[in-house]
C-alpha atoms as a PDB file:
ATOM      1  CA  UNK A   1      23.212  27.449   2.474  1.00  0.00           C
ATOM      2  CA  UNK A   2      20.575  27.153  -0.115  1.00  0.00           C
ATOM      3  CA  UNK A   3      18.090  24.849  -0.002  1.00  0.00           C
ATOM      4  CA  UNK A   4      14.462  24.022  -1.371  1.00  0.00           C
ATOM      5  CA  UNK A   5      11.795  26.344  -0.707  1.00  0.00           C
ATOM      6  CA  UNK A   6       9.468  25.801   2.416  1.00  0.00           C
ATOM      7  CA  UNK A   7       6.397  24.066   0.313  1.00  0.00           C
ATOM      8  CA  UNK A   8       9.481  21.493  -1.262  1.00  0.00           C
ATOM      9  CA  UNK A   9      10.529  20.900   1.976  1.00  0.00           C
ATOM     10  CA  UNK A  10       7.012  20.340   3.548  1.00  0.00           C
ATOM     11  CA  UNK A  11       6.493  17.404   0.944  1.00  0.00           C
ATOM     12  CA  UNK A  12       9.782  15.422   1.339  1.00  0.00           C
ATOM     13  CA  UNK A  13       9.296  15.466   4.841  1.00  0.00           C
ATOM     14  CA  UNK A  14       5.588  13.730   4.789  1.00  0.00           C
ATOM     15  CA  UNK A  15       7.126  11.412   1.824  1.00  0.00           C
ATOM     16  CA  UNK A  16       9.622  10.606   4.573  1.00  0.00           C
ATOM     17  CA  UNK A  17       7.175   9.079   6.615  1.00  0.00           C
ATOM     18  CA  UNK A  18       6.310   6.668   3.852  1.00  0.00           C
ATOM     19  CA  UNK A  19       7.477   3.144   4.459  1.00  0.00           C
ATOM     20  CA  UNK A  20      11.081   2.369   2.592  1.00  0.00           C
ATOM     21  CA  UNK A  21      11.389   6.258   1.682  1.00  0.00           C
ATOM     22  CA  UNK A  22      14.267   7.877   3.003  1.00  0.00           C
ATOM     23  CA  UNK A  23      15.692  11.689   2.128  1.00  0.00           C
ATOM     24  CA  UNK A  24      17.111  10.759  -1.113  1.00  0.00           C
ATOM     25  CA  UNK A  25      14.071   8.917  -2.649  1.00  0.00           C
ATOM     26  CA  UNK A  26      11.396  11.647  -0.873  1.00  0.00           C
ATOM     27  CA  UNK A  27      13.468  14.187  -3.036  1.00  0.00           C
ATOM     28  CA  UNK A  28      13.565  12.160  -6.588  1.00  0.00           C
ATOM     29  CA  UNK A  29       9.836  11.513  -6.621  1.00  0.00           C
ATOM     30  CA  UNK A  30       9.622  15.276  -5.826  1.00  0.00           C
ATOM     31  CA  UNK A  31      11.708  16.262  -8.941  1.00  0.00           C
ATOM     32  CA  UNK A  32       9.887  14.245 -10.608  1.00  0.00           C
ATOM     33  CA  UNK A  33       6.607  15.654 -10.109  1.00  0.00           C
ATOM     34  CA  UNK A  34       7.887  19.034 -10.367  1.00  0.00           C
ATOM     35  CA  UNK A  35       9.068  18.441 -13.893  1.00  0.00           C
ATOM     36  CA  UNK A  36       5.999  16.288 -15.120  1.00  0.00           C
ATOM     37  CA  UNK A  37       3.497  17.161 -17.375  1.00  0.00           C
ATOM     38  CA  UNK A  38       1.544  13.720 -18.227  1.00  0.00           C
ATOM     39  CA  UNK A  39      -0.705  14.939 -15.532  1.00  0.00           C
ATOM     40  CA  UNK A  40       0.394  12.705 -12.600  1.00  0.00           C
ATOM     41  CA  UNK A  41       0.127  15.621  -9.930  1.00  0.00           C
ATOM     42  CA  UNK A  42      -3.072  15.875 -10.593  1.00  0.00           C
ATOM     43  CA  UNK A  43      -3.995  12.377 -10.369  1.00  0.00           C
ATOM     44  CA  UNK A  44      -2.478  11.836  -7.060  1.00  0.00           C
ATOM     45  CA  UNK A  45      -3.864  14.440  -5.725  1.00  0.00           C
ATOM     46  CA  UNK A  46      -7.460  13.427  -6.510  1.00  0.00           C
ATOM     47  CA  UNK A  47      -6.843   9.876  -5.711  1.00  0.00           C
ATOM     48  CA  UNK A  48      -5.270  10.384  -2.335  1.00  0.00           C
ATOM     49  CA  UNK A  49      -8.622  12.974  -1.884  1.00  0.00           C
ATOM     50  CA  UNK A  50     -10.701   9.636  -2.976  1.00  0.00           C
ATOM     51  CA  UNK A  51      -8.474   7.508  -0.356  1.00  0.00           C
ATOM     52  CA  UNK A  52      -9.574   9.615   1.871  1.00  0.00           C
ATOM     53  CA  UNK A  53     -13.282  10.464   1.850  1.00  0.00           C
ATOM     54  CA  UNK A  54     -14.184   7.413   0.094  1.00  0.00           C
ATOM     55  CA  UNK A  55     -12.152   3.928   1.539  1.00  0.00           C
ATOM     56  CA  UNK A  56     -13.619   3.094   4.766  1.00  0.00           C
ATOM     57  CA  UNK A  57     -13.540  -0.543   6.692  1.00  0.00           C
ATOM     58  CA  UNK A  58     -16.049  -3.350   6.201  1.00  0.00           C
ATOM     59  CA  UNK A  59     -18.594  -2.829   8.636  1.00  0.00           C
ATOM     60  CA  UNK A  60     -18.338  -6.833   9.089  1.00  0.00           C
ATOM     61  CA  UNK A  61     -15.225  -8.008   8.521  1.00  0.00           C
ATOM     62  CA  UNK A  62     -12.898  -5.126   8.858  1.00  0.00           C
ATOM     63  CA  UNK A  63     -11.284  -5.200   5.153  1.00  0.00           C
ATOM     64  CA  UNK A  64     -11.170  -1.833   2.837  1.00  0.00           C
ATOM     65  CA  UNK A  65     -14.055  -0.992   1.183  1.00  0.00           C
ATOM     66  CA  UNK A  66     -16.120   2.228  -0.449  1.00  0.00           C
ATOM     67  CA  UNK A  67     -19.301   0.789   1.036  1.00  0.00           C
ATOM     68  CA  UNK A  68     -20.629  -0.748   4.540  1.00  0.00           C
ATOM     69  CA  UNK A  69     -19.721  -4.178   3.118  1.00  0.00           C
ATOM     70  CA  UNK A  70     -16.839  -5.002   1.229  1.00  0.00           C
ATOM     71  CA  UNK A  71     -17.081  -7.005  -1.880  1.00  0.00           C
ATOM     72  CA  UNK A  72     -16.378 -10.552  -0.266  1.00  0.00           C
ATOM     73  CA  UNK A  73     -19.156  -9.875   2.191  1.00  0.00           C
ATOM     74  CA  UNK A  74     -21.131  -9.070  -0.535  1.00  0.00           C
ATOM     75  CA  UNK A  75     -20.324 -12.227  -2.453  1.00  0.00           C
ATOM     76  CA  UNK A  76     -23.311 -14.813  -1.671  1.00  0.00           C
ATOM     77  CA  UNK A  77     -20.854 -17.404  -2.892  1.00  0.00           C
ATOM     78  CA  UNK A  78     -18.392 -17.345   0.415  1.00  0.00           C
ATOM     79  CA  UNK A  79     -18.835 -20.186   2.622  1.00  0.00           C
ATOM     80  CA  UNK A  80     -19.919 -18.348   5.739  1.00  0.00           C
ATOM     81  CA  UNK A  81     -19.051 -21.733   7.821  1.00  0.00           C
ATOM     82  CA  UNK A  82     -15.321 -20.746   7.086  1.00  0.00           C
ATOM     83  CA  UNK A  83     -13.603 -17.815   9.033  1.00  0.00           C
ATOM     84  CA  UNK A  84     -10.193 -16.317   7.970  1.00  0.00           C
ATOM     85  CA  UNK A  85      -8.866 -14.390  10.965  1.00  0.00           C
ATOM     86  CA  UNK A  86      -6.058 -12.112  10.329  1.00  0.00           C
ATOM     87  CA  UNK A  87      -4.260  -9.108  11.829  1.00  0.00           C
ATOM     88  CA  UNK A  88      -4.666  -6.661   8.932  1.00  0.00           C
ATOM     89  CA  UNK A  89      -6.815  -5.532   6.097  1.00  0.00           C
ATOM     90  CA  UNK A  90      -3.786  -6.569   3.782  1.00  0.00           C
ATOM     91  CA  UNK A  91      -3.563  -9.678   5.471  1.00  0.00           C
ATOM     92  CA  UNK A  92      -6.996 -10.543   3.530  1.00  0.00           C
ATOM     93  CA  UNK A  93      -5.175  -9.861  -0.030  1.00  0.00           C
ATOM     94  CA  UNK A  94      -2.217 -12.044   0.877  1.00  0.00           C
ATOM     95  CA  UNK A  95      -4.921 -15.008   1.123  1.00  0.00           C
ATOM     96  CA  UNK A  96      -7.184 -13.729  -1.765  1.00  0.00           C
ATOM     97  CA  UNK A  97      -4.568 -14.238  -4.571  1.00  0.00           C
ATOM     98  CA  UNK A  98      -3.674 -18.085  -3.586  1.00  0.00           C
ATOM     99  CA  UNK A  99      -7.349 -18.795  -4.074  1.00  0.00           C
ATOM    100  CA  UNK A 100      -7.578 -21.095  -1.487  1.00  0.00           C
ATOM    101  CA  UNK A 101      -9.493 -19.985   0.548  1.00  0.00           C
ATOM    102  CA  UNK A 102     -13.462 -19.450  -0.334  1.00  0.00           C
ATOM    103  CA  UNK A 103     -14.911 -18.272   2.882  1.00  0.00           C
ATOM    104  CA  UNK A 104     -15.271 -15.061   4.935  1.00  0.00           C
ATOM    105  CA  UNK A 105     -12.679 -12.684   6.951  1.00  0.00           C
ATOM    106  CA  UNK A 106     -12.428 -10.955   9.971  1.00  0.00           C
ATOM    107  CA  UNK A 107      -9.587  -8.763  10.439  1.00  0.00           C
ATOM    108  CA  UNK A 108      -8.601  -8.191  13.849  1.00  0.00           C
ATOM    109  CA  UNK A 109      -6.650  -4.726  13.577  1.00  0.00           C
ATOM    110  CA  UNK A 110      -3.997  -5.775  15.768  1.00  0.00           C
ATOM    111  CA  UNK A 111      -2.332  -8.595  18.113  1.00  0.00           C
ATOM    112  CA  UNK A 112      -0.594  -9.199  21.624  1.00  0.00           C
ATOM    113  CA  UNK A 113       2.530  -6.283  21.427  1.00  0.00           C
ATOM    114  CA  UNK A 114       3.884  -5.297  24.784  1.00  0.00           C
ATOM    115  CA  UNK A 115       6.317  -3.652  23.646  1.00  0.00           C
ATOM    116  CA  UNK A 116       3.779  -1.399  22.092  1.00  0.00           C
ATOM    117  CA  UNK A 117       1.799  -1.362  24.925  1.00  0.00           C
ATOM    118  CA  UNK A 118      -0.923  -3.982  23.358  1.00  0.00           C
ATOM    119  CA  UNK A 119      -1.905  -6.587  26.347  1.00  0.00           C
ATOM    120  CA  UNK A 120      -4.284  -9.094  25.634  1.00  0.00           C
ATOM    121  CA  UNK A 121      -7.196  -6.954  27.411  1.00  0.00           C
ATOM    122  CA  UNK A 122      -6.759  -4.693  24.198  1.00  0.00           C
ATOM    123  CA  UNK A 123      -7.254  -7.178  21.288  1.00  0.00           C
ATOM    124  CA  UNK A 124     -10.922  -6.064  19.796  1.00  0.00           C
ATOM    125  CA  UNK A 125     -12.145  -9.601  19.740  1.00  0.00           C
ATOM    126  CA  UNK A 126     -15.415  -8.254  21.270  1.00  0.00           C
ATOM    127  CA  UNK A 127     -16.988  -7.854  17.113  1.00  0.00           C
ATOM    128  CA  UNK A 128     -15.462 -11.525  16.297  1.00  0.00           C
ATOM    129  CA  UNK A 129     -17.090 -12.587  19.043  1.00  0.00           C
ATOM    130  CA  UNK A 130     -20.797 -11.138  18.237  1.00  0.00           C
ATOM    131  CA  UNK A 131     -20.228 -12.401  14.530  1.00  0.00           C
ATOM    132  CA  UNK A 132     -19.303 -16.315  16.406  1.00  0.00           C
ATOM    133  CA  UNK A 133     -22.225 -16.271  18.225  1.00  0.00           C
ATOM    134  CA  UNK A 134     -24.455 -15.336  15.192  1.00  0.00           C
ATOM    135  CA  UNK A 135     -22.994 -17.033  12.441  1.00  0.00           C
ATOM    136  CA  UNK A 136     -21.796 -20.080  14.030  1.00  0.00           C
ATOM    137  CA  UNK A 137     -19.559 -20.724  11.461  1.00  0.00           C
ATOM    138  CA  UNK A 138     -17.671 -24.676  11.466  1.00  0.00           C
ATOM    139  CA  UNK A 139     -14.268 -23.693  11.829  1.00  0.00           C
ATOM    140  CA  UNK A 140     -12.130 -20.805  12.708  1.00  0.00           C
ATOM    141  CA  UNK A 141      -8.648 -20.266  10.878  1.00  0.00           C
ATOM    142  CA  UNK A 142      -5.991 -18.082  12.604  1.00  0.00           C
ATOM    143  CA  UNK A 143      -3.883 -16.353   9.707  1.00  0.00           C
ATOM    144  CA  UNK A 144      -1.624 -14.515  11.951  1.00  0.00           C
ATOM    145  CA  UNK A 145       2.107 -15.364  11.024  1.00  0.00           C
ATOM    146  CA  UNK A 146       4.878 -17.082  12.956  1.00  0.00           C
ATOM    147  CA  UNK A 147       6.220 -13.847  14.741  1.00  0.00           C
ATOM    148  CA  UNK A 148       6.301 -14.526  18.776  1.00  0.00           C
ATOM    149  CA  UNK A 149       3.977 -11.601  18.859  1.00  0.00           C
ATOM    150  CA  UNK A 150       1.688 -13.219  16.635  1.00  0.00           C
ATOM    151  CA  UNK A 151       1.632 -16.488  18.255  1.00  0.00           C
ATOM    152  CA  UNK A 152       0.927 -15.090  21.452  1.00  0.00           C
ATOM    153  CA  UNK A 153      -2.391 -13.250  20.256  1.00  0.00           C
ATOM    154  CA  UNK A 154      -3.223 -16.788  18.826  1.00  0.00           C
ATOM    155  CA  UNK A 155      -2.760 -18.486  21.585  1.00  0.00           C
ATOM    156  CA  UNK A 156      -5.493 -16.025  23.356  1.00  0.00           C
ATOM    157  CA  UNK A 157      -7.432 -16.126  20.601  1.00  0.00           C
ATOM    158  CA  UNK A 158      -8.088 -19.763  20.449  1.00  0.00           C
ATOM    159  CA  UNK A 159      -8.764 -20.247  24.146  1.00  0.00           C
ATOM    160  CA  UNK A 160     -11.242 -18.111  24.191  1.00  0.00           C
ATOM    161  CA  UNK A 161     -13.041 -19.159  20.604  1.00  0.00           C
ATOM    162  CA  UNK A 162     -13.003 -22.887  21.802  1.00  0.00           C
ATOM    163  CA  UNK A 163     -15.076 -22.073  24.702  1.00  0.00           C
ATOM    164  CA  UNK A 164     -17.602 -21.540  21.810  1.00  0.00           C
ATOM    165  CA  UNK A 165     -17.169 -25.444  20.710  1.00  0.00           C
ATOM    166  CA  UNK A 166     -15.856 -23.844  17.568  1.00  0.00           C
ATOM    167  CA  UNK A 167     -13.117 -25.396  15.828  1.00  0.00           C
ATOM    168  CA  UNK A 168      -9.827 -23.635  15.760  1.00  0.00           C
ATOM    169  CA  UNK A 169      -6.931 -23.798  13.305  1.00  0.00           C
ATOM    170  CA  UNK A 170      -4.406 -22.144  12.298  1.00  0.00           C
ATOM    171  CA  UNK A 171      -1.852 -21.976   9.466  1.00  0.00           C
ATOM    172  CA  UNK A 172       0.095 -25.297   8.814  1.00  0.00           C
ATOM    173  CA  UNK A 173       4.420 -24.980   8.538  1.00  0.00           C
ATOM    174  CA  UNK A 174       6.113 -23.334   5.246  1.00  0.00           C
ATOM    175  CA  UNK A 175       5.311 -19.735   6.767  1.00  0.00           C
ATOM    176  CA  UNK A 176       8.810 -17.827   7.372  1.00  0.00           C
ATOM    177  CA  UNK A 177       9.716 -18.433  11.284  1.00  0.00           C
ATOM    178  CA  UNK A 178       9.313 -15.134  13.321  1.00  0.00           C
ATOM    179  CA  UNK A 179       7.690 -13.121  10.304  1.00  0.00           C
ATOM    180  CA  UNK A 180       4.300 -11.883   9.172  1.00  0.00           C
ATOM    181  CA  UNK A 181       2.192 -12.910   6.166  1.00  0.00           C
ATOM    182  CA  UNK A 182       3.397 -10.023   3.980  1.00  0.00           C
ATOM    183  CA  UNK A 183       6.826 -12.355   3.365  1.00  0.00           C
ATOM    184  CA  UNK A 184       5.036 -15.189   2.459  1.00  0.00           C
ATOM    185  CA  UNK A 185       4.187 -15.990  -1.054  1.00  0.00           C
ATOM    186  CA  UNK A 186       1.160 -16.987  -2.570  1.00  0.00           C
ATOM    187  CA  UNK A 187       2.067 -21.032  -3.635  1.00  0.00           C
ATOM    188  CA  UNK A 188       3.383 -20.708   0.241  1.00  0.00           C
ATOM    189  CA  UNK A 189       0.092 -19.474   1.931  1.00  0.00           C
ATOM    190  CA  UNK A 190      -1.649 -21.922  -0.201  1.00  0.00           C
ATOM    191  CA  UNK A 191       0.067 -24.928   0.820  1.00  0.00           C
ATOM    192  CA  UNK A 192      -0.209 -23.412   5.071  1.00  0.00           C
ATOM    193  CA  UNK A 193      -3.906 -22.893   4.341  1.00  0.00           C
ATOM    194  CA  UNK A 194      -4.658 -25.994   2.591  1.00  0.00           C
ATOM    195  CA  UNK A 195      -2.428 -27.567   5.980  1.00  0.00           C
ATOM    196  CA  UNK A 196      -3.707 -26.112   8.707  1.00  0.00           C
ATOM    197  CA  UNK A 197      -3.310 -27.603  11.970  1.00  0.00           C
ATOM    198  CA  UNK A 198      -6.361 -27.360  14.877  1.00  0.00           C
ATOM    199  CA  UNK A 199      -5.182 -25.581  17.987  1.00  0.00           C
END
């Protein structure tokens, strides 16, 4: 049976691995760029080179960035009394377009998942920590969804911040039960920031 040569084949299969592309999408965007001549190859290619040597993470807060700081920690208007901790880098977009929220990030990089193999002992909380005790900032807001895994890591989160006499918050109701912040949208997030309820 024929089928598409090796290199073809090579491509769908890391598209694959893209998340929502199956087989039949993998292939399409393939034709596509086989047949193209506006000069998309070519800008892929050097972007996903640029994605790669140049995007690194926030030396402070975790988020994306092309230098040791990201732009919001660069920002000398951010409240630095006013933590935003989330789970992900993209986490920190989802709050960024309600414009609600006017002070700093930290991203945590991941939460309480045994399933995964993620115990409490493995959240990275030692940076947040170091940037607590320096900062001091007023109050803490946990932006970390309504999954049970998510509640968990808050849970541990906050009893170990409060030791710190830190106040401790976290998003008020109107998030989607059992689901991240990547479902929630942005007049959403806004009212659950604007809510928030101390742990």
């Amino acid at each position: 049976m024929i089928d598409f040569p090796p290199v073809i084949r090579n491509l769908i299969e890391a598209l694959k691995e893209l998340p929502a592309v199956g087989p039949r999408s993998a292939e399409r965007i393939i034709l596509y760029l086989l047949e193209e001549n506006k000069g998309t190859k070519q800008r892929l290619v050097a972007s996903l080179k640029e994605l790669e040597t140049k995007i690194t993470l926030c030396s402070r807060c975790g988020f994306y960035s092309e230098e040791p700081l990201c732009q919001i920690c660069q920002d000398p208007s951010r409240d630095l009394l006013y933590y935003c901790v989330v789970i992900h880098p993209v986490d920190v977009l989802k709050i960024e377009r309600t414009g609600a929220f006017r002070g700093v990030y930290h991203v945590l990089g991941k939460k309480i998942s045994p399933l995964e193999g993620h115990t409490p002992e493995d959240l990275p909380i030692a940076h947040l920590i170091q940037r607590i005790d320096k900062e001091k900032p007023r109050e803490v807001i946990l932006a970390f969804g309504t999954d049970a895994e998510a509640e968990a890591t808050a849970l541990f989160v906050s009893q170990i911040l409060k030791k710190r006499a830190i106040k401790v918050s976290s998003l008020a109701m109107g998030l989607p039960a059992g689901s991240g912040l990547e479902y929630a949208d942005s007049v959403t997030l806004s009212y659950a920031l604007s809510g928030r309820r101390e742990l």
